[in-house]
Protein backbone atom coordinates (compact mmCIF):
# COMPACT_ATOMS: atom_id res chain seq x y z
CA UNK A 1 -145.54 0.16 79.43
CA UNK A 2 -146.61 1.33 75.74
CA UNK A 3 -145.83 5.19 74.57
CA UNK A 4 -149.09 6.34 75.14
CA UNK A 5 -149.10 5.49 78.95
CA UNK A 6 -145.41 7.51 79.23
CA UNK A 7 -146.73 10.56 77.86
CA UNK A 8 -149.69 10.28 80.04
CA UNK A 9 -147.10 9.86 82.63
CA UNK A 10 -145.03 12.55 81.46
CA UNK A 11 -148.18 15.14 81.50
CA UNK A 12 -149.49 13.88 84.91
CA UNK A 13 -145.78 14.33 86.20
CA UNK A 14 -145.49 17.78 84.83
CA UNK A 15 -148.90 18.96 86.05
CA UNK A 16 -147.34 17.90 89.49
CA UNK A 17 -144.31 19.54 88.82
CA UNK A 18 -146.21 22.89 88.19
CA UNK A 19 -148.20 22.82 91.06
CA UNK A 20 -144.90 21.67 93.17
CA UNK A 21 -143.10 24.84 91.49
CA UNK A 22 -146.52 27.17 92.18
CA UNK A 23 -146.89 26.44 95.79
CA UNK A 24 -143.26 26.84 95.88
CA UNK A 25 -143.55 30.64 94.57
CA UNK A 26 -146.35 31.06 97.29
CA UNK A 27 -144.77 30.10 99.83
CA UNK A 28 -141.89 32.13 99.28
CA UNK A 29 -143.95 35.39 98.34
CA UNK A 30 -146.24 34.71 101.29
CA UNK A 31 -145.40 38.22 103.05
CA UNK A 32 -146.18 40.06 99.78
CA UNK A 33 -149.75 41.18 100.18
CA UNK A 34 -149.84 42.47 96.44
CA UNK A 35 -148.60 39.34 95.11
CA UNK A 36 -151.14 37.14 97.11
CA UNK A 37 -154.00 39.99 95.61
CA UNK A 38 -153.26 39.75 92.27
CA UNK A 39 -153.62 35.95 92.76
CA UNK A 40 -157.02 36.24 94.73
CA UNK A 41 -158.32 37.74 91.04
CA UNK A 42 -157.47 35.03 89.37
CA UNK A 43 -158.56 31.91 91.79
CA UNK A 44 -160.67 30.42 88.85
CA UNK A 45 -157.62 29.46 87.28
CA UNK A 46 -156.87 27.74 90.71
CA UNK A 47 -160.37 25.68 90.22
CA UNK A 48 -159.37 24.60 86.90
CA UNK A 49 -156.16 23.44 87.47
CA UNK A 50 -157.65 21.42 90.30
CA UNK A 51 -160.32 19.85 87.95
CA UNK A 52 -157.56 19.05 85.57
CA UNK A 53 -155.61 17.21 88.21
CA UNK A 54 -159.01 15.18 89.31
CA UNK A 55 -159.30 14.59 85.66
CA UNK A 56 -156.40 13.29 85.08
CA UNK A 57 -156.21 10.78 88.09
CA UNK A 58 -159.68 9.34 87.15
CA UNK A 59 -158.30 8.94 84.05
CA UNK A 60 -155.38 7.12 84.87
CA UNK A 61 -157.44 5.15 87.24
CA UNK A 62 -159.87 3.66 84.53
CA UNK A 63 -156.97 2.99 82.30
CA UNK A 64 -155.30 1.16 84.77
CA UNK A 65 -159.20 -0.51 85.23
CA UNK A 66 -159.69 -1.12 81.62
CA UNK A 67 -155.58 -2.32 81.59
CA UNK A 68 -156.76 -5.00 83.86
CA UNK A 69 -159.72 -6.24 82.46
CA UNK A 70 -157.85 -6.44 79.00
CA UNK A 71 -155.06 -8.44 81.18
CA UNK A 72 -157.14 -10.51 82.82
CA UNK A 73 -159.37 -12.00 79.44
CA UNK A 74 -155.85 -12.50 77.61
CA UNK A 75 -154.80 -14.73 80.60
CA UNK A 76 -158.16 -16.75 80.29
CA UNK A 77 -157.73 -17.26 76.26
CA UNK A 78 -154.20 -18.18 77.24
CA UNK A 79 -155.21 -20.91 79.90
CA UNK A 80 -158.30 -22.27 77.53
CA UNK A 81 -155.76 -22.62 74.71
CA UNK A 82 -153.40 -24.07 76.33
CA UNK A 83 -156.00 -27.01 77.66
CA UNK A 84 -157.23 -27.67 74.27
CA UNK A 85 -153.43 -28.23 73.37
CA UNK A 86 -153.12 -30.17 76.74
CA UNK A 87 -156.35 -32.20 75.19
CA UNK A 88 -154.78 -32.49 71.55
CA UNK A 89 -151.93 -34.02 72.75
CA UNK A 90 -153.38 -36.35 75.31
CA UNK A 91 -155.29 -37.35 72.17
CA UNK A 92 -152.18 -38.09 69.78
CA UNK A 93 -150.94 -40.24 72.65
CA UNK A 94 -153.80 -42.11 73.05
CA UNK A 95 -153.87 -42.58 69.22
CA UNK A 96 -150.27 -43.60 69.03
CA UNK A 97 -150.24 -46.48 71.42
CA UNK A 98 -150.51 -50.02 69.66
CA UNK A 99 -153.41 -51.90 70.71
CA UNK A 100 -151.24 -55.48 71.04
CA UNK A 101 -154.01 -58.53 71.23
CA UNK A 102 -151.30 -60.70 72.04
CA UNK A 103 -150.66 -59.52 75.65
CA UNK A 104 -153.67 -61.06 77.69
CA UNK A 105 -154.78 -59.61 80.90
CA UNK A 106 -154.43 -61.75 83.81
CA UNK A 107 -157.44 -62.18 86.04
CA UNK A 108 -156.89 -62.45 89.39
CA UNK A 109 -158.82 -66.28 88.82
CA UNK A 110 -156.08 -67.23 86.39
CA UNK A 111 -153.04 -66.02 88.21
CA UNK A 112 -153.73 -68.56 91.14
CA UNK A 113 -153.14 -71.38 88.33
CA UNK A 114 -150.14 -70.11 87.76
């Protein structure tokens, strides 16, 4: 995994961690009428922090998209390179053997006069 895609992690974690800690405090504070008020004024800040967590797992989602793709042609450069080698070597063989006129093919007409 490359730095970029910790930090990511290390953001998307910590948004978690805040709304973990948030719903935490609410919970706790859920008999305070004032405190549960006060937060009623301020429920657009709610909405935002839920777009930012939407945001931020469709963007982890098309990285991890793009990730493949990216993945996926490197593994089909590997396998055509590694055929041409296949192919290059096949060829060096082939170029290497001695062609021997001495050794004569038998037919199967002269092997019976053997």
């Amino acid at each position: 995994m490359n730095q970029r895609r910790r930090i990511f992690f290390a953001i998307f974690g910590g948004y978690h961690l805040i709304i973990l800690f948030f719903v935490m405090y609410i919970d706790s504070n859920k008999e305070d009428f004032g405190i549960l008020s006060q937060l009623y004024g301020k429920i657009s800040m709610l909405k935002y922090g839920a777009v930012l967590g939407v945001v931020l797992f469709v963007a982890d989602f098309v990285w991890t998209w793009i990730e493949n793709k990216n993945a996926e042609k490197a593994q089909e450069a590997l396998r055509l390179e590694n055929n041409a080698l296949k192919a290059k070597v096949y060829d060096f063989q082939e170029a290497n053997k001695p062609a021997n006129p001495a050794v004569k093919e038998v037919t199967p007409s002269d092997s019976k006069s053997l």
